[in-house]
PDB file of N, CA and C in Angstrom:
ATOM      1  N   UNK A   1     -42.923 142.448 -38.472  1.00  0.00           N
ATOM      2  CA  UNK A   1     -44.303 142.803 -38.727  1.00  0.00           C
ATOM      3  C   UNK A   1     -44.356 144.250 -39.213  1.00  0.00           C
ATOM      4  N   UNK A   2     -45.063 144.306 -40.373  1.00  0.00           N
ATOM      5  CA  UNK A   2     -45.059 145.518 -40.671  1.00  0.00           C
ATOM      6  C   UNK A   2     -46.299 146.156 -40.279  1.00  0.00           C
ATOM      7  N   UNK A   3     -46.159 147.234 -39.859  1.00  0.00           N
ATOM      8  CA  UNK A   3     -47.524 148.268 -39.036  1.00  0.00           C
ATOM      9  C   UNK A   3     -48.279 149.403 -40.131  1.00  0.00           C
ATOM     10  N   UNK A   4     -49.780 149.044 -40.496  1.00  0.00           N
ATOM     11  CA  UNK A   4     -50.641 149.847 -41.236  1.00  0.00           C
ATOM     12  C   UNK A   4     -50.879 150.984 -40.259  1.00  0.00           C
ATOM     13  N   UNK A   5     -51.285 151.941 -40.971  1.00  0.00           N
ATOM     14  CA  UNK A   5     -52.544 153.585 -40.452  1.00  0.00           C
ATOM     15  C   UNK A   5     -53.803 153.184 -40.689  1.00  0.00           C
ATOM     16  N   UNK A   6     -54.152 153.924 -39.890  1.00  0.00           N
ATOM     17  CA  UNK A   6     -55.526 154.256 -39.965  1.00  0.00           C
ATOM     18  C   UNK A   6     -56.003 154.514 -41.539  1.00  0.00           C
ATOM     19  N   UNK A   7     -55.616 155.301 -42.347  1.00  0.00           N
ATOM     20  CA  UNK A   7     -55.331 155.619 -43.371  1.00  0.00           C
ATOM     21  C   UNK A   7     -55.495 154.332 -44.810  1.00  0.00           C
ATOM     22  N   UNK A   8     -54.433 153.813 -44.268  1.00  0.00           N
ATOM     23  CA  UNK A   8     -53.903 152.620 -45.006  1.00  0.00           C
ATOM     24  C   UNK A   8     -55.130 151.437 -44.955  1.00  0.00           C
ATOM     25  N   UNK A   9     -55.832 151.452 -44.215  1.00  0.00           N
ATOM     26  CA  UNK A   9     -56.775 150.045 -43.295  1.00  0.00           C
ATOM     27  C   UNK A   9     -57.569 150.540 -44.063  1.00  0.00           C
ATOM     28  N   UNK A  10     -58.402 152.319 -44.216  1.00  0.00           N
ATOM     29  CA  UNK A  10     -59.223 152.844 -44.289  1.00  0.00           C
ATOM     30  C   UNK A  10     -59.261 152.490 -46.222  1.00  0.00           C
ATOM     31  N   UNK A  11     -58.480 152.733 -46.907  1.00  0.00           N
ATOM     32  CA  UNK A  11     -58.024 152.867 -48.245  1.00  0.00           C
ATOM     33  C   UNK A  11     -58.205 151.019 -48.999  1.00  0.00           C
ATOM     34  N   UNK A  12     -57.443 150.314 -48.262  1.00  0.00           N
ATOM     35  CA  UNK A  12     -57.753 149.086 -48.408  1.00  0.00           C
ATOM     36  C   UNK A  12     -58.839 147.989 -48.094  1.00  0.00           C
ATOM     37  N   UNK A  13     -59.597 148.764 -46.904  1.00  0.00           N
ATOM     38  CA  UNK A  13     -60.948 148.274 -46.980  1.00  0.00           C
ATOM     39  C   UNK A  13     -62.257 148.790 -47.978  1.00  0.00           C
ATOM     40  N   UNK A  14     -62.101 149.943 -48.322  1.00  0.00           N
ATOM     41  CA  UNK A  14     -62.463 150.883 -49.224  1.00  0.00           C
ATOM     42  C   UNK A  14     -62.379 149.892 -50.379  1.00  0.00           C
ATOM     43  N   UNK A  15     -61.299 149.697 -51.234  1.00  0.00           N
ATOM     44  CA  UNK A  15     -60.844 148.925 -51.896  1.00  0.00           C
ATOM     45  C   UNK A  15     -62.006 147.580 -52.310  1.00  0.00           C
ATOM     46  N   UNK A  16     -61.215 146.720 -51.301  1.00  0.00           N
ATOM     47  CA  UNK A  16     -61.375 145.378 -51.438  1.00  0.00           C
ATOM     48  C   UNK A  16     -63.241 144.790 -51.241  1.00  0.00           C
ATOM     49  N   UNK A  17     -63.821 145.845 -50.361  1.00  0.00           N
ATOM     50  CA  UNK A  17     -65.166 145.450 -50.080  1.00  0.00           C
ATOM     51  C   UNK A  17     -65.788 145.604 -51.733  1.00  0.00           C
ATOM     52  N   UNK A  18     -65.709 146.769 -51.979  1.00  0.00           N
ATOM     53  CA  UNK A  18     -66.021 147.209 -53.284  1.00  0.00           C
ATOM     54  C   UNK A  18     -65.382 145.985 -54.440  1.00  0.00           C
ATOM     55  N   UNK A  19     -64.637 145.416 -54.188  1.00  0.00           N
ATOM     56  CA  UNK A  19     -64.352 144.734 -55.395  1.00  0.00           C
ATOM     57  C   UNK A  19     -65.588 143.041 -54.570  1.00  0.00           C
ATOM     58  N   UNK A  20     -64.961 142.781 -53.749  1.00  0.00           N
ATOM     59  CA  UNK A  20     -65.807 141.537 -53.217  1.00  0.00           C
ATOM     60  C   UNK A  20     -67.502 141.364 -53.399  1.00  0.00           C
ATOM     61  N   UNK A  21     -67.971 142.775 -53.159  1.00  0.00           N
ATOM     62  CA  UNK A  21     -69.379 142.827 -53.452  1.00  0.00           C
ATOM     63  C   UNK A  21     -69.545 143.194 -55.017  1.00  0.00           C
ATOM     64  N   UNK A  22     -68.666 143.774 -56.174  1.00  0.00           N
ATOM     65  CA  UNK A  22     -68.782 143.549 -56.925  1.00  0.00           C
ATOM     66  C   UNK A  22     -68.641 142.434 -57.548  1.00  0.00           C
ATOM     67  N   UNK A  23     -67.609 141.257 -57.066  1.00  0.00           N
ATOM     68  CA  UNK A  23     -67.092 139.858 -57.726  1.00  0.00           C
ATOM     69  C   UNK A  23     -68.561 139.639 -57.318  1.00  0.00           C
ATOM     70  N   UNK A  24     -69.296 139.595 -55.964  1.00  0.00           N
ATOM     71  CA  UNK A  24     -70.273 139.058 -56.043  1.00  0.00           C
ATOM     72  C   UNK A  24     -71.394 139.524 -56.263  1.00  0.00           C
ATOM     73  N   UNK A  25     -71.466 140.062 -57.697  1.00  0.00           N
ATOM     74  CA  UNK A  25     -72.716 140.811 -57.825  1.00  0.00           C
ATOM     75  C   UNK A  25     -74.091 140.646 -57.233  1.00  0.00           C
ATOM     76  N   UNK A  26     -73.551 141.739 -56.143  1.00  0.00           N
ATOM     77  CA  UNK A  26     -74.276 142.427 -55.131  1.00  0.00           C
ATOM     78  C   UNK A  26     -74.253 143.955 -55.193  1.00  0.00           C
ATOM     79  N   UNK A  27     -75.454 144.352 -54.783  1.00  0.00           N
ATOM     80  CA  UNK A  27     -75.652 145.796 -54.310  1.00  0.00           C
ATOM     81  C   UNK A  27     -75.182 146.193 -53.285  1.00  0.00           C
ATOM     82  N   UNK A  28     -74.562 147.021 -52.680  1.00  0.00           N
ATOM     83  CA  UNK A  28     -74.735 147.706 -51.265  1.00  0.00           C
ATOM     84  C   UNK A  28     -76.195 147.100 -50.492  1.00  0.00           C
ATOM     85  N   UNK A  29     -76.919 147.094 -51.006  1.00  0.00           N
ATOM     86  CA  UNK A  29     -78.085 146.198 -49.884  1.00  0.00           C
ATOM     87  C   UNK A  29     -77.973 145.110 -49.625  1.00  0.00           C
ATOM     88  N   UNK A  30     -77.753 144.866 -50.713  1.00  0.00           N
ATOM     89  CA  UNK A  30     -78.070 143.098 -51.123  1.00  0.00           C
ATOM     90  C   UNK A  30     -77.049 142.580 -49.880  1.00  0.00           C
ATOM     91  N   UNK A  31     -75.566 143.327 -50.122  1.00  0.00           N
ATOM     92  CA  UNK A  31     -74.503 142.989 -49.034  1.00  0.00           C
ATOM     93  C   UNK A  31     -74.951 142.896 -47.994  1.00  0.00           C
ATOM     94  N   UNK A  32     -75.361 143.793 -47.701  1.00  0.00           N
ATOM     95  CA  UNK A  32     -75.910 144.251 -46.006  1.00  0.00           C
ATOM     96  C   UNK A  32     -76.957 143.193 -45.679  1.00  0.00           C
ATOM     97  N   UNK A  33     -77.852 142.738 -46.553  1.00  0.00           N
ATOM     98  CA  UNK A  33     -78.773 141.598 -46.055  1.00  0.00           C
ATOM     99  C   UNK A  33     -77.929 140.790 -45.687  1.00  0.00           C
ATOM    100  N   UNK A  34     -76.934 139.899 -46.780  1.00  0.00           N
ATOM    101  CA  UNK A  34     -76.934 138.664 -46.476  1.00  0.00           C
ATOM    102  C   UNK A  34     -75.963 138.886 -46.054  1.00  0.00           C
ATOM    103  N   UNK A  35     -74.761 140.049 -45.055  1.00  0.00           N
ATOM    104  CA  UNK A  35     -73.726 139.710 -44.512  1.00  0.00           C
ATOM    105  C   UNK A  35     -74.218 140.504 -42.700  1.00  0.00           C
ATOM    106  N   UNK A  36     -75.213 141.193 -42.869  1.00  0.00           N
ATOM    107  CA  UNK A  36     -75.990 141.489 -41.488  1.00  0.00           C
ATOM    108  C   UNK A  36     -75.378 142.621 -41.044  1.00  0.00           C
ATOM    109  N   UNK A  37     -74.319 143.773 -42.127  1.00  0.00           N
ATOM    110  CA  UNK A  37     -73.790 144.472 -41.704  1.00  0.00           C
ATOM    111  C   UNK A  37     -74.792 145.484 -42.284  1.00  0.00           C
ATOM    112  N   UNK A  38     -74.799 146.978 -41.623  1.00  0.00           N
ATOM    113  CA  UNK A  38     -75.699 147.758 -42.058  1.00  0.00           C
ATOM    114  C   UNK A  38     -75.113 148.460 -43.324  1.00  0.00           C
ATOM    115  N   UNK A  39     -76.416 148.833 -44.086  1.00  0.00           N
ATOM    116  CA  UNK A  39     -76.063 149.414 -45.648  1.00  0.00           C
ATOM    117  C   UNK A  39     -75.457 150.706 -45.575  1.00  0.00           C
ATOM    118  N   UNK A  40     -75.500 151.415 -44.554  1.00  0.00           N
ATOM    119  CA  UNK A  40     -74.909 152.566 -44.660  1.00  0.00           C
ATOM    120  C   UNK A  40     -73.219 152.375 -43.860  1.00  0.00           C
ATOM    121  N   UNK A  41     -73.074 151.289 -43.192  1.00  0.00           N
ATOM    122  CA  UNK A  41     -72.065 151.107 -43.057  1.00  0.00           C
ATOM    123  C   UNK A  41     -70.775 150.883 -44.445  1.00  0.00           C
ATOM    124  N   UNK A  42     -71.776 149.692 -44.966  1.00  0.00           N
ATOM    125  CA  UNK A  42     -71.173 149.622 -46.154  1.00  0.00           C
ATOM    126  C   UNK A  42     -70.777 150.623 -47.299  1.00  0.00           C
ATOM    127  N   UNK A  43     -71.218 151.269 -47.128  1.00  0.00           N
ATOM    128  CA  UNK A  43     -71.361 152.724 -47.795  1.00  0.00           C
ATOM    129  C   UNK A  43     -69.800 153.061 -46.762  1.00  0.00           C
ATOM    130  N   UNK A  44     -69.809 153.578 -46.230  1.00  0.00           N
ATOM    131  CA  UNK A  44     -69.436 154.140 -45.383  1.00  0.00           C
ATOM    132  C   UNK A  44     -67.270 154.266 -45.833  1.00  0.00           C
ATOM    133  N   UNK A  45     -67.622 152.416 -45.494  1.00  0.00           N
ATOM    134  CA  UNK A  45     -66.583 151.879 -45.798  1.00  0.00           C
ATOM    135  C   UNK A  45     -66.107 152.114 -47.340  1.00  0.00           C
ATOM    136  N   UNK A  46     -66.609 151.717 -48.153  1.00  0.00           N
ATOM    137  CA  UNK A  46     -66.344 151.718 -49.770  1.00  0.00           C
ATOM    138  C   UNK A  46     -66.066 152.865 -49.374  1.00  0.00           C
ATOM    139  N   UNK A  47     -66.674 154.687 -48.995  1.00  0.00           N
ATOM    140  CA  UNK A  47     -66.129 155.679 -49.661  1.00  0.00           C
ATOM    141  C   UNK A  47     -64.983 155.920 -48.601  1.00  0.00           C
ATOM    142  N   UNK A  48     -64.543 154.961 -47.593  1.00  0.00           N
ATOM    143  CA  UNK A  48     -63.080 155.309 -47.124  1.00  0.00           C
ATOM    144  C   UNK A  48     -63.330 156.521 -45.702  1.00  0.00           C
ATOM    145  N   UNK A  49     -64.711 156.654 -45.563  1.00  0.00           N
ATOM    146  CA  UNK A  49     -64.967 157.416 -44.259  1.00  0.00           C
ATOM    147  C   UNK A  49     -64.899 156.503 -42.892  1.00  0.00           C
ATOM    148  N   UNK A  50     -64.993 155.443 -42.764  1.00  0.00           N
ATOM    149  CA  UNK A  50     -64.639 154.446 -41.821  1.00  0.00           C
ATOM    150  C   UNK A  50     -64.606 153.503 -41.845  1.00  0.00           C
ATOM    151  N   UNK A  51     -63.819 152.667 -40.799  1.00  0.00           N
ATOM    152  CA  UNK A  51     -63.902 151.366 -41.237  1.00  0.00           C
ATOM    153  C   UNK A  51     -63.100 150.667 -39.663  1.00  0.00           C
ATOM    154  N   UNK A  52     -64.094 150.012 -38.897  1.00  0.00           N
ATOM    155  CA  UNK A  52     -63.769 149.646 -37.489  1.00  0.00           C
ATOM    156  C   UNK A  52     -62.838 148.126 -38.096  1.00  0.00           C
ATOM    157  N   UNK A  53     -61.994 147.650 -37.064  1.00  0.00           N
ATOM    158  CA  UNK A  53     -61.752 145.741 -37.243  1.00  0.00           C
ATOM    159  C   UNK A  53     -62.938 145.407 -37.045  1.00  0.00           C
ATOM    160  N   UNK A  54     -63.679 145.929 -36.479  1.00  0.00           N
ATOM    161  CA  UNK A  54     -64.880 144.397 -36.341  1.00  0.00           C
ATOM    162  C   UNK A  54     -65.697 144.434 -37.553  1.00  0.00           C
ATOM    163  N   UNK A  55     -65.994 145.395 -38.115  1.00  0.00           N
ATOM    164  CA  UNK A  55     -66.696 145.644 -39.256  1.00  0.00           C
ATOM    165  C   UNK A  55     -65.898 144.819 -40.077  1.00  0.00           C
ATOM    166  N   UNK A  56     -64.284 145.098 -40.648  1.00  0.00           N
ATOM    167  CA  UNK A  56     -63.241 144.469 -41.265  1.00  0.00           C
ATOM    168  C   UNK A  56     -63.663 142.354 -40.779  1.00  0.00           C
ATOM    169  N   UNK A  57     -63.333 142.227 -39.766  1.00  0.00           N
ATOM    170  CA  UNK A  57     -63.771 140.810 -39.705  1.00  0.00           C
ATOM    171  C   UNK A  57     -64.592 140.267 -39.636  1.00  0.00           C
ATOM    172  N   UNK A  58     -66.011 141.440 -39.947  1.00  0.00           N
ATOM    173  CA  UNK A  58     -67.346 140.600 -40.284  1.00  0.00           C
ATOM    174  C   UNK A  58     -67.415 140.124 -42.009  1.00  0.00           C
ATOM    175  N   UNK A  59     -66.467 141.339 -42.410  1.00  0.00           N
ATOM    176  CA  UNK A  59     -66.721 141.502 -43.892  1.00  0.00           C
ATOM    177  C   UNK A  59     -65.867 140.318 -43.987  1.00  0.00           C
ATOM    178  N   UNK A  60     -64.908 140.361 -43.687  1.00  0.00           N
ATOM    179  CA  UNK A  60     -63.709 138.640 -44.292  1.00  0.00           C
ATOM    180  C   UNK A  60     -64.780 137.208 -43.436  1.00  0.00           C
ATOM    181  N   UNK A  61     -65.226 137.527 -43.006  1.00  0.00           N
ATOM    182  CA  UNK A  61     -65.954 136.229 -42.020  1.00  0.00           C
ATOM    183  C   UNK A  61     -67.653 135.718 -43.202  1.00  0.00           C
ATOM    184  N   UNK A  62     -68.005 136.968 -43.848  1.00  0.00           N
ATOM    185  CA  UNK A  62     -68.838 136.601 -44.939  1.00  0.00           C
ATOM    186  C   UNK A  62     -68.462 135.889 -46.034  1.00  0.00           C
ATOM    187  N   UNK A  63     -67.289 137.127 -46.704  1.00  0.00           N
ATOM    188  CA  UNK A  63     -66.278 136.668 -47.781  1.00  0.00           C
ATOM    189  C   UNK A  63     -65.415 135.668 -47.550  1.00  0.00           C
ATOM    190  N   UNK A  64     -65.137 135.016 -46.953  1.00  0.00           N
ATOM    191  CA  UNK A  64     -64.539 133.991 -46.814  1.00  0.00           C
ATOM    192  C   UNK A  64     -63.001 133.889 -47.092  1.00  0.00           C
ATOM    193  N   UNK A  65     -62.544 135.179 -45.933  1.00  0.00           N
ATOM    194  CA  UNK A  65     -61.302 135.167 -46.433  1.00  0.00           C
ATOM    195  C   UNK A  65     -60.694 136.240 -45.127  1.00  0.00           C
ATOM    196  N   UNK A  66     -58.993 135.657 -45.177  1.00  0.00           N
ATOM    197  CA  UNK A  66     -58.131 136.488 -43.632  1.00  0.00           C
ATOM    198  C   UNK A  66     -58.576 137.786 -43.899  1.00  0.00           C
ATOM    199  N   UNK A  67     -58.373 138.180 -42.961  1.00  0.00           N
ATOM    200  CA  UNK A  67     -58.522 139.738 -42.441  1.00  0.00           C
ATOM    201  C   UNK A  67     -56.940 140.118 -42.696  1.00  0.00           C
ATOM    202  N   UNK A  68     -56.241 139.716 -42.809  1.00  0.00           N
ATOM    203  CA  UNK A  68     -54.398 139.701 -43.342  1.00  0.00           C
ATOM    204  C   UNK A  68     -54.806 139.825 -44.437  1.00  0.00           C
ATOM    205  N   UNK A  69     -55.786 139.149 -45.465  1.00  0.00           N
ATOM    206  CA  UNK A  69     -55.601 139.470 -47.006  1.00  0.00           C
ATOM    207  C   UNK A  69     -56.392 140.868 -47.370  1.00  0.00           C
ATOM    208  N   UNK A  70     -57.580 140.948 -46.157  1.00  0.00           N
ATOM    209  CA  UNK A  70     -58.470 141.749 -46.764  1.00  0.00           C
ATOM    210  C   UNK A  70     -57.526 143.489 -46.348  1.00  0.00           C
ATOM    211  N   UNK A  71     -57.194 143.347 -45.349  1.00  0.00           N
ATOM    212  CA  UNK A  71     -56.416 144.639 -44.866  1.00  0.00           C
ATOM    213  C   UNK A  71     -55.031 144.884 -45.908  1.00  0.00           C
ATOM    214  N   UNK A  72     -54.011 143.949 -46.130  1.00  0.00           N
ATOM    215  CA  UNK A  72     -53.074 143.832 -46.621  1.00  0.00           C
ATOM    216  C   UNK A  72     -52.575 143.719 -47.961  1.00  0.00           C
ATOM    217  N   UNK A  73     -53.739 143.899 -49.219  1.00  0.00           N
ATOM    218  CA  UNK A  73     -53.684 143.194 -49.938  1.00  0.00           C
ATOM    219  C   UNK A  73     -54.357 144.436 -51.450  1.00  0.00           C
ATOM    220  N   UNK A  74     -53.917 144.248 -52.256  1.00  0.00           N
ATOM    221  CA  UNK A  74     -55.434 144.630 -53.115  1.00  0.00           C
ATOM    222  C   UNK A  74     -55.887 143.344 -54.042  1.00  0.00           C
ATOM    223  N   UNK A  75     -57.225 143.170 -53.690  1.00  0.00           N
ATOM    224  CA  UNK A  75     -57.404 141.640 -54.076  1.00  0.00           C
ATOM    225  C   UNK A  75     -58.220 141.863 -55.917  1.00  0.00           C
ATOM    226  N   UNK A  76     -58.027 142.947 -56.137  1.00  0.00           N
ATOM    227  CA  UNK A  76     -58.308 143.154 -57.588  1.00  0.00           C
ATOM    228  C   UNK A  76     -57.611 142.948 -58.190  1.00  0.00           C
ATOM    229  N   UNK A  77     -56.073 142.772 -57.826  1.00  0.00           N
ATOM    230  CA  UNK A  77     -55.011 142.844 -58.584  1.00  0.00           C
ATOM    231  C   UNK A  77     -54.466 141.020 -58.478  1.00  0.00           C
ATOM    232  N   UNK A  78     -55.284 140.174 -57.813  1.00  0.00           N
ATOM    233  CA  UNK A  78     -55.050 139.543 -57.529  1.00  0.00           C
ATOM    234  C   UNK A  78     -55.368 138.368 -58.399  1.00  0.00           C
ATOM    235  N   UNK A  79     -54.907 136.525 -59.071  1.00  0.00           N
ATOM    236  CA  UNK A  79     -55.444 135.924 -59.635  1.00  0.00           C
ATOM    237  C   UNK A  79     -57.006 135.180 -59.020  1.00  0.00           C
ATOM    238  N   UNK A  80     -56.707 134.681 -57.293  1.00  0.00           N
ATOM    239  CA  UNK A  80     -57.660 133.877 -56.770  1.00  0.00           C
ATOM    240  C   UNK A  80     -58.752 134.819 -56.228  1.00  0.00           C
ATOM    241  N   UNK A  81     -59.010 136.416 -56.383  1.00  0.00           N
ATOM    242  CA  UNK A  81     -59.908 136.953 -56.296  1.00  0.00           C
ATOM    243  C   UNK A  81     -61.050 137.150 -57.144  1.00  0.00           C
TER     244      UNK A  81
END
């Protein structure tokens, strides 16, 4: 098993939310409505200032997808993203 940072979690959630709410053209609000997470959270996250697991597995529990891909992954670079 390989072991992420704080850092690393922080950078890749940053990442991937930003691409997911862009695949699903959505706003930062729009997200926050229909995934029940708050807009400034979301914010928060995209600019890489925080990013809790539970926040992380609300966001894969909307998006429809592991918390292994969303942490582990860059899903921009990806074909099934």
């Amino acid at each position: 098993m390989v072991k992420i940072t704080d850092e690393q979690l922080k950078a890749a959630a940053s990442n991937n939310l930003k691409h997911i709410r862009e695949k699903l053209n959505l706003t930062q609000q729009q997200f926050a409505d229909q995934s029940g997470i708050k807009r400034h959270t979301i914010g928060a996250v995209e600019d890489g200032r925080a990013c809790s697991l539970l926040v992380c597995a609300n966001i894969c529990e909307f998006a429809g997808i592991s918390l292994d891909e969303f942490v582990r992954s860059d899903m921009s670079k990806t074909k099934s993203s």
